[in-house]
N, C-alpha and C. Protein backbone atom coordinates (compact mmCIF):
# COMPACT_ATOMS: atom_id res chain seq x y z
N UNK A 1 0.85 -1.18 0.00
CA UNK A 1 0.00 0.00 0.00
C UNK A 1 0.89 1.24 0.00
N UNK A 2 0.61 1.87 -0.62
CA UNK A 2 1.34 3.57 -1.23
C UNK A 2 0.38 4.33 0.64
N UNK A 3 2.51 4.84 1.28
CA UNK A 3 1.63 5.75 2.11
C UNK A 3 2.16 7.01 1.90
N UNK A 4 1.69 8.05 2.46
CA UNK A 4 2.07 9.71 2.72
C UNK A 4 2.60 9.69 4.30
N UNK A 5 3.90 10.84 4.08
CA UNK A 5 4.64 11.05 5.46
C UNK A 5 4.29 12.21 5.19
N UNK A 6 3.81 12.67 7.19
CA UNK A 6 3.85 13.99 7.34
C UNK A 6 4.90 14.39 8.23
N UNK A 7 5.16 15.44 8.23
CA UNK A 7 6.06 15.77 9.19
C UNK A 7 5.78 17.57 9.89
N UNK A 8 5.90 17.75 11.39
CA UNK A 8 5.53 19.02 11.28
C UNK A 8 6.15 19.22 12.81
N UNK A 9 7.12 20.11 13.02
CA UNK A 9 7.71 20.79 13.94
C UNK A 9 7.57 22.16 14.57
N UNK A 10 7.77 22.02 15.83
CA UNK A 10 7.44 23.00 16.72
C UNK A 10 8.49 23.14 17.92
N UNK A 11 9.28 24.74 17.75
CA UNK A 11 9.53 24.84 19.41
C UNK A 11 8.34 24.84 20.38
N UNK A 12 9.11 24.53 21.53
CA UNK A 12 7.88 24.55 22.55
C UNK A 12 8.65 25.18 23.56
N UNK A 13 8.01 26.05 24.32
CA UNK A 13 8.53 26.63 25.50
C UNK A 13 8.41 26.22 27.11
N UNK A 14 9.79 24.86 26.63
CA UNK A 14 10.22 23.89 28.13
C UNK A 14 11.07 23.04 27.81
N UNK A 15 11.49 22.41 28.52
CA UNK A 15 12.45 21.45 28.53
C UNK A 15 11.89 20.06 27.70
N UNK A 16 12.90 19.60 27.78
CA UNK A 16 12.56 18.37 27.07
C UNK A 16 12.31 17.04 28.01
N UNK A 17 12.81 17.25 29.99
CA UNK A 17 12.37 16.45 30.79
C UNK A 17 10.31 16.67 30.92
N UNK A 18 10.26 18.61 31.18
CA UNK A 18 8.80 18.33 31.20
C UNK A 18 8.09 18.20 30.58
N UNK A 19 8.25 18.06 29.00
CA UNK A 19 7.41 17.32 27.71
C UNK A 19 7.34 16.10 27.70
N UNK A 20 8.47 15.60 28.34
CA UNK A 20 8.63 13.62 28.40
C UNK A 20 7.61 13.26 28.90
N UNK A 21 7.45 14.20 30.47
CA UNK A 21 6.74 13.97 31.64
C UNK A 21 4.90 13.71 31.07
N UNK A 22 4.71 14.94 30.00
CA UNK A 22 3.65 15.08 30.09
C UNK A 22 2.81 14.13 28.99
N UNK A 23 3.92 14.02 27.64
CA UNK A 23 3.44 12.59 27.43
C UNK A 23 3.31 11.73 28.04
N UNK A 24 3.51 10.87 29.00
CA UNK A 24 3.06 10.03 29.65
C UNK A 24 2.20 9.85 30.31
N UNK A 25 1.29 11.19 29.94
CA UNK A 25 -0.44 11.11 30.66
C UNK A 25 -1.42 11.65 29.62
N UNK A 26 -2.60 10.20 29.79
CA UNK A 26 -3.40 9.82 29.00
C UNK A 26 -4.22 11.44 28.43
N UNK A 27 -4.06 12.10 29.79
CA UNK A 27 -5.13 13.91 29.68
C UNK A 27 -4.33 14.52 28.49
N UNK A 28 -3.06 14.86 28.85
CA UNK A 28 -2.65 15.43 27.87
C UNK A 28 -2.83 14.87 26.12
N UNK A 29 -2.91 13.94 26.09
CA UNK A 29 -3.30 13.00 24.78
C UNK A 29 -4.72 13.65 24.29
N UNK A 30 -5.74 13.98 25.19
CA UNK A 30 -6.92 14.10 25.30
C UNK A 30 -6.97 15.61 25.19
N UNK A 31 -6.10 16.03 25.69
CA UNK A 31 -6.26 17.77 25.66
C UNK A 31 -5.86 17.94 24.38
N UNK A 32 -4.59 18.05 23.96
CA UNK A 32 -4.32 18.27 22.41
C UNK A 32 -4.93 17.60 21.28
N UNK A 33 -5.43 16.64 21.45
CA UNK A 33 -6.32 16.33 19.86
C UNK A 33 -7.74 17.18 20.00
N UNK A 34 -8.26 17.39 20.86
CA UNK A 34 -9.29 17.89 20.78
C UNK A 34 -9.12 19.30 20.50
N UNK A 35 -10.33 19.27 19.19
CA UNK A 35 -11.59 18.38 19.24
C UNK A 35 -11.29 17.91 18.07
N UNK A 36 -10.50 17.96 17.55
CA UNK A 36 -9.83 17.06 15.88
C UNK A 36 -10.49 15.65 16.39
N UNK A 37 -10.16 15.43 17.69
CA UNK A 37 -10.28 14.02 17.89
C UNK A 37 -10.33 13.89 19.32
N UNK A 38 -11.13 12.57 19.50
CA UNK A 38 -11.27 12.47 21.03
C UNK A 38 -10.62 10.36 21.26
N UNK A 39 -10.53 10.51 22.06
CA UNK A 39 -9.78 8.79 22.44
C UNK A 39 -9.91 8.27 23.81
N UNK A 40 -10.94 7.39 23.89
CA UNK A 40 -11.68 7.14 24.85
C UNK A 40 -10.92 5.57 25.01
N UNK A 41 -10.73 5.34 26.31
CA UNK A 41 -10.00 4.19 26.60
C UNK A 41 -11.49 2.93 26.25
N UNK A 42 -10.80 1.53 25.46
CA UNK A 42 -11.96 0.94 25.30
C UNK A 42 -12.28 0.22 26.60
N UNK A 43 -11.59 -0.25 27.23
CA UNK A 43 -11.78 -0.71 29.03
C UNK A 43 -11.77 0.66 29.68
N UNK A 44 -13.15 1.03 30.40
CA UNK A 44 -12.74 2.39 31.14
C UNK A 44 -12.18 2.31 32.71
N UNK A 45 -11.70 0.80 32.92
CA UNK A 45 -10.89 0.41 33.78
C UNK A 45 -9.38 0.72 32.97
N UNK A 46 -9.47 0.36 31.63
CA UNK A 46 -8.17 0.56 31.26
C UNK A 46 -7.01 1.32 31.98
N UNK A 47 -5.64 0.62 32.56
CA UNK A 47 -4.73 1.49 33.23
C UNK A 47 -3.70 1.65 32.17
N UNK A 48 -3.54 3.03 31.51
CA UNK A 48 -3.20 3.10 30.43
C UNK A 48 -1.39 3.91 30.67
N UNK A 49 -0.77 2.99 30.85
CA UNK A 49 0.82 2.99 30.86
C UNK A 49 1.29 3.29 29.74
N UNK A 50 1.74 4.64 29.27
CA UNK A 50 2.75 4.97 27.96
C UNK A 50 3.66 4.43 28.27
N UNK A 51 4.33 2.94 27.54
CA UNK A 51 5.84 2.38 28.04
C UNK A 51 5.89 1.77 26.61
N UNK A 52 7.07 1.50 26.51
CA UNK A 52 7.36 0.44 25.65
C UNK A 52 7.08 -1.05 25.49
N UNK A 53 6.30 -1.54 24.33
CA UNK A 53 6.08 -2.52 24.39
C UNK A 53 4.14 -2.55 25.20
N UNK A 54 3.55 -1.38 25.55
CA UNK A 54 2.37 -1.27 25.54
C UNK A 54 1.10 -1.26 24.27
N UNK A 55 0.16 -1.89 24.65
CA UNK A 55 -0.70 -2.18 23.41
C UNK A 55 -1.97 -1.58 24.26
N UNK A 56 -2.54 -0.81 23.60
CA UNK A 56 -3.84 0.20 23.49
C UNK A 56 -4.88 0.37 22.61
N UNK A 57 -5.90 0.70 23.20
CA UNK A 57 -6.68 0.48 22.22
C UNK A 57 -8.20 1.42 22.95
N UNK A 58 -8.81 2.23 21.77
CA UNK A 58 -9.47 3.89 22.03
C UNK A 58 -10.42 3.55 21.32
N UNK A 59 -11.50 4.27 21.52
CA UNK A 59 -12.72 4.37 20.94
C UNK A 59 -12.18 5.63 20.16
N UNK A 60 -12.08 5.75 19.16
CA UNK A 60 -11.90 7.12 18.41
C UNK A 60 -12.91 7.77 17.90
N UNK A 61 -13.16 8.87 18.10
CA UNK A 61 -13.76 10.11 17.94
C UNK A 61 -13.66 11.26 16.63
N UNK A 62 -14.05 11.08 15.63
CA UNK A 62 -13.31 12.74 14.88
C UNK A 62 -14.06 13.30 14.96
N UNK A 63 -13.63 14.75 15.06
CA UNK A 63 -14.06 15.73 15.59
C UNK A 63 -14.96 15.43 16.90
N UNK A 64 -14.76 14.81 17.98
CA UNK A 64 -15.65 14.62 19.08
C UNK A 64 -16.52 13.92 19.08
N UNK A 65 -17.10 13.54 17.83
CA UNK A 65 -18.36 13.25 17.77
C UNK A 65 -18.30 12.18 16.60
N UNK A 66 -17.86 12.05 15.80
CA UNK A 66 -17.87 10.93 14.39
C UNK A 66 -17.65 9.72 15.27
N UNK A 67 -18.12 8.83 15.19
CA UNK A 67 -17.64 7.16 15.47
C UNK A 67 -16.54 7.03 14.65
N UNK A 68 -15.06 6.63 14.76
CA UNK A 68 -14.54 6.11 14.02
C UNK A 68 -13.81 4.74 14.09
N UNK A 69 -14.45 4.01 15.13
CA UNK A 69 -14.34 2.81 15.33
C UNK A 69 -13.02 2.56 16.36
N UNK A 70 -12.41 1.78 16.84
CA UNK A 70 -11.63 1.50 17.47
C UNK A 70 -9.95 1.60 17.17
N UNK A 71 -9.42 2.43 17.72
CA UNK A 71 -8.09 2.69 17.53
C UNK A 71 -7.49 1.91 18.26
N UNK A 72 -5.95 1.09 17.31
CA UNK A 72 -5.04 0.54 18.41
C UNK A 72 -3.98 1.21 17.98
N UNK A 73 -3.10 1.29 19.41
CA UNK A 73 -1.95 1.68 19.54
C UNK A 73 -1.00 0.88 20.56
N UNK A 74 0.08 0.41 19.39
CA UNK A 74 1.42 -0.52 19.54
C UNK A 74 2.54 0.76 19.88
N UNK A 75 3.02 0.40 21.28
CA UNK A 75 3.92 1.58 21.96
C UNK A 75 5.30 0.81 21.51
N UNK A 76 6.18 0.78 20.25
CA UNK A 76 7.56 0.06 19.99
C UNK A 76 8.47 1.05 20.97
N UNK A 77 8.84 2.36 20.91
CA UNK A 77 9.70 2.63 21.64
C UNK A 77 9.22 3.73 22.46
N UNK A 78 9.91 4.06 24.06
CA UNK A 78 8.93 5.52 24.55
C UNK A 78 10.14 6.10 25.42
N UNK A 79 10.95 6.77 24.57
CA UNK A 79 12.40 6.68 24.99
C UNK A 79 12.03 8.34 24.85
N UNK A 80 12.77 9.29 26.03
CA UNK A 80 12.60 10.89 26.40
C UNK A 80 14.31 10.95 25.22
N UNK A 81 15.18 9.60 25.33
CA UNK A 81 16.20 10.27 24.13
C UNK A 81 16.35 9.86 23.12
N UNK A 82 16.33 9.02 22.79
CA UNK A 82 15.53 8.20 21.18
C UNK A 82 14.41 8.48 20.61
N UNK A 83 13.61 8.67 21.35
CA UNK A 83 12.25 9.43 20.66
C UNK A 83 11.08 8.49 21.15
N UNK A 84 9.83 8.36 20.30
CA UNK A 84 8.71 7.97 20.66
C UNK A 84 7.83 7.28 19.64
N UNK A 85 7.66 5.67 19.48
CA UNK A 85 7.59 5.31 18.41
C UNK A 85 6.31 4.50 17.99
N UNK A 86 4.88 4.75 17.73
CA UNK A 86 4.15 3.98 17.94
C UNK A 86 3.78 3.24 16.31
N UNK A 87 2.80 2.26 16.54
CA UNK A 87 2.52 1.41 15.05
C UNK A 87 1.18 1.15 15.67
N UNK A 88 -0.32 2.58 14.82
CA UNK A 88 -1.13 2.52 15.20
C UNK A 88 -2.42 2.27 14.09
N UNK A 89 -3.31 1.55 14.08
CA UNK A 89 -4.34 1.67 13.07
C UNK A 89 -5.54 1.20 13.02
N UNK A 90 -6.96 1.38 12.65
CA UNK A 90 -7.84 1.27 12.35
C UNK A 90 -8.62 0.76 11.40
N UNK A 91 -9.90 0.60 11.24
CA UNK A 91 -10.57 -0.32 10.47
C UNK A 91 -9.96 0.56 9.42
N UNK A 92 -10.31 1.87 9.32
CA UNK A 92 -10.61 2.99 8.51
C UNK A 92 -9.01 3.37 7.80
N UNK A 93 -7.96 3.29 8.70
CA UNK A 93 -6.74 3.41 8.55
C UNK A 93 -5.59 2.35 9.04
N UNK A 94 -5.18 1.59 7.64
CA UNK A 94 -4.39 0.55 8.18
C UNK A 94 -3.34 0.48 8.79
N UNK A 95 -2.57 2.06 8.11
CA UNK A 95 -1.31 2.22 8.60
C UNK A 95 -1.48 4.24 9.05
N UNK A 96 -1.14 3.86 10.40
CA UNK A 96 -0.60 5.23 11.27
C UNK A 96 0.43 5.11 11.78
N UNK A 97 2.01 5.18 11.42
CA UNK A 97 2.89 5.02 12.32
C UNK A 97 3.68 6.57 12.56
N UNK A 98 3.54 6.49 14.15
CA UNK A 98 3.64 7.81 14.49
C UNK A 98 5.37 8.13 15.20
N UNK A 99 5.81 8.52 15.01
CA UNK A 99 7.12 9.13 15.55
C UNK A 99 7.08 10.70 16.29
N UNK A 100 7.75 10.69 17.90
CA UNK A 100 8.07 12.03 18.04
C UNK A 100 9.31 11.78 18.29
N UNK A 101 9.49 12.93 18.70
CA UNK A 101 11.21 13.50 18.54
C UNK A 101 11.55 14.66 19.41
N UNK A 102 11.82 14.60 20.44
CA UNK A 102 12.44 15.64 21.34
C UNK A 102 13.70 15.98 21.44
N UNK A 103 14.30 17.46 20.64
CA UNK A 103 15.72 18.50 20.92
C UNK A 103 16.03 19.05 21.01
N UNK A 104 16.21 19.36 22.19
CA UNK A 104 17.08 20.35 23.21
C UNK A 104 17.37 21.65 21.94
N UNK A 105 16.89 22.46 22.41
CA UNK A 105 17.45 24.11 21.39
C UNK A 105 18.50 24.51 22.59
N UNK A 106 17.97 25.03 24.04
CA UNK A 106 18.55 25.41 25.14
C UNK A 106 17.87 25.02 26.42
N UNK A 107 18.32 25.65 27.38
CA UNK A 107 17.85 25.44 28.56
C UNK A 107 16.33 25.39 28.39
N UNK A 108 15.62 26.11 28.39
CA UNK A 108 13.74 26.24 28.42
C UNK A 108 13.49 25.91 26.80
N UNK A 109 13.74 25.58 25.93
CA UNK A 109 13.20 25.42 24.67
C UNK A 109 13.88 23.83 23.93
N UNK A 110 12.34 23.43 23.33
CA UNK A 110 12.84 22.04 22.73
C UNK A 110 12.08 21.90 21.08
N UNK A 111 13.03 21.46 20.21
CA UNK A 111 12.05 21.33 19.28
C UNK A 111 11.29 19.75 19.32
N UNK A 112 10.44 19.78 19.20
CA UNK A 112 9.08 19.09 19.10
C UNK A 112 8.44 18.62 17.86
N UNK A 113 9.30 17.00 17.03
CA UNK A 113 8.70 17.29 16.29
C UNK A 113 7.85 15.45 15.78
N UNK A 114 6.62 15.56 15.40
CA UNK A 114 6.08 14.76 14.74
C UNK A 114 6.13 14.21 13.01
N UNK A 115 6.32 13.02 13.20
CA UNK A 115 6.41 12.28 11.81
C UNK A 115 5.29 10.99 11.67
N UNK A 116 4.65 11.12 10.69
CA UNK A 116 3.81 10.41 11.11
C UNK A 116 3.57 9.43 9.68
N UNK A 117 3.43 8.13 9.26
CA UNK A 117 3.25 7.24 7.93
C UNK A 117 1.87 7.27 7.98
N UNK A 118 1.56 7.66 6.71
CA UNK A 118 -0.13 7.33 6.94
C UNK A 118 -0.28 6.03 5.01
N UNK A 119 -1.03 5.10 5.64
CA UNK A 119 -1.46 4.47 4.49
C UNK A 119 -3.37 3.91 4.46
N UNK A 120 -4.00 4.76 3.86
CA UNK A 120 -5.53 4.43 3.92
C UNK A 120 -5.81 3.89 2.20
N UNK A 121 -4.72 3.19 2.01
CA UNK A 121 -5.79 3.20 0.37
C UNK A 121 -6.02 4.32 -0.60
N UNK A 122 -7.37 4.37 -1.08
CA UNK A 122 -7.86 5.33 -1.82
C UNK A 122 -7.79 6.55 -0.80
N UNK A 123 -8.10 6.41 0.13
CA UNK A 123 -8.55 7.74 1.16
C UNK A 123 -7.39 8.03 1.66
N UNK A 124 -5.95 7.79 1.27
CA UNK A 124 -4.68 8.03 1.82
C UNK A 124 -4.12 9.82 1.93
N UNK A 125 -4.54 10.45 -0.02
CA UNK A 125 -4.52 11.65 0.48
C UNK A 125 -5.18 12.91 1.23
N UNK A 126 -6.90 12.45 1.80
CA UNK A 126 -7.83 13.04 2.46
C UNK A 126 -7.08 12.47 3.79
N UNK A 127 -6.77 11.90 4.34
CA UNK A 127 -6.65 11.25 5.86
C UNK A 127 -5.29 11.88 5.80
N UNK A 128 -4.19 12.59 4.73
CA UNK A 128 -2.71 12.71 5.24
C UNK A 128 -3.30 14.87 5.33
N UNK A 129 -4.20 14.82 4.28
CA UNK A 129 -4.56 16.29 4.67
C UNK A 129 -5.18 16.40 5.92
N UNK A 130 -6.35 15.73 6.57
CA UNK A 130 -6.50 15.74 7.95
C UNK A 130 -5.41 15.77 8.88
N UNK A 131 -4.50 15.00 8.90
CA UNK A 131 -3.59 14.70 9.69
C UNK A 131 -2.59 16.30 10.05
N UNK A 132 -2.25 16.69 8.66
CA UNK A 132 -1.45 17.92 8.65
C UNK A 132 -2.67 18.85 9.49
N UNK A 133 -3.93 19.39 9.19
CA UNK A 133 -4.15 20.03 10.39
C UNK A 133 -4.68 19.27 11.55
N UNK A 134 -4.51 18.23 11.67
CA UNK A 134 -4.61 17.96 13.29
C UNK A 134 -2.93 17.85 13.71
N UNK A 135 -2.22 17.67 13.18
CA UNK A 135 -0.77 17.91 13.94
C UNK A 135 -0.28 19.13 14.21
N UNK A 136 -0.83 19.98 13.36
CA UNK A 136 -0.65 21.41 13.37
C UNK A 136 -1.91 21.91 14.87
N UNK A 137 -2.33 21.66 14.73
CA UNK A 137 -3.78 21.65 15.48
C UNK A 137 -2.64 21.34 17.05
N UNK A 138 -2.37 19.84 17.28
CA UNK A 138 -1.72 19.78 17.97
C UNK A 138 -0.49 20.26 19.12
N UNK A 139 0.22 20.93 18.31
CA UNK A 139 1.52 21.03 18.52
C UNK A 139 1.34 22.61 18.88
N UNK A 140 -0.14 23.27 18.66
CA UNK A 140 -0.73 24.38 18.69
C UNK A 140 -1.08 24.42 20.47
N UNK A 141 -1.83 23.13 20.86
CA UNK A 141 -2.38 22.96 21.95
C UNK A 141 -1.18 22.78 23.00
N UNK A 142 -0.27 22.04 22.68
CA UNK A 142 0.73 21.60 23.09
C UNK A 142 1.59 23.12 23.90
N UNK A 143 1.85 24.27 22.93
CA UNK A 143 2.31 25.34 23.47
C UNK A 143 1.42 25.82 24.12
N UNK A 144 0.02 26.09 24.46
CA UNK A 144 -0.48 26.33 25.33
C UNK A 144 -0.21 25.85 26.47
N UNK A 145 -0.60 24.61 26.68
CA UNK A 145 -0.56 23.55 27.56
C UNK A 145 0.90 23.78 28.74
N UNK A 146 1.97 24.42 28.08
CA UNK A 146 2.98 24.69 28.52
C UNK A 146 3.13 25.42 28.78
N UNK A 147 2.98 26.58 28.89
CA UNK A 147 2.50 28.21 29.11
C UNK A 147 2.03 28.15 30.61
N UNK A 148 0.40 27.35 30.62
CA UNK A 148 0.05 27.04 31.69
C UNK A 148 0.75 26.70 32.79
């Protein structure tokens, strides 16, 4: 299957320990896609550990409100210095493989950046144009979030 890479970078104003930190909680996941997207744990017991070698799996949401059936997410690496490496996909989308990337500019500033494989088939270049503004969308929320 023919996919599209996006890619889209951002300083952010903080370190690169308290961005590690904050990926590793499910809210923040939840704060920045929205409302592009919402991701509802499918066990709402689910104890949802960002680690390596974690397997997940979301009720996905677009825009808040679309059903888009069940998202899984394969956590391969969740390294604050190697980066962040998941292999995620859906009925709708076979291939999402997502990469971040955290580097140090200076003391308070890190660039921040997402790479992401998208392969949907026919719907590959509508789902890689979504993607560009929800990463943008993202990485938007993300500097807020840090501000705070």
């Amino acid at each position: 299957m023919k996919t599209k890479k996006i890619v889209k970078s951002s300083l952010f104003p903080a370190n690169k320990e308290e961005i590690f930190l904050k990926l590793q909680k499910i809210e923040t996941l939840q704060y920045i896609a929205k409302p592009f997207a919402r991701f509802i744990p499918l066990d709402d017991n689910q104890s949802i550990k960002w680690k390596e070698g974690a397997k997940l799996s979301f009720r996905l949401y677009i825009f808040g409100f679309i059903p888009f059936g069940t998202h899984k997410i394969d956590v391969i690496s969740f390294d604050k210095d190697s980066g962040i490496s998941t292999l995620e996909n859906n009925k709708h989308i076979p291939i999402w493989n997502h990469q971040i990337y955290l580097e140090p500019v200076d003391e308070g500033t890190t660039r921040y950046s997402d790479e992401v494989e998208i392969g949907a088939s026919c719907k590959t270049p509508f789902v890689a144009l979504w993607a560009k503004a929800f990463y943008t969308h993202r990485q938007r929320k993300w500097k807020r979030l840090l501000r705070n």
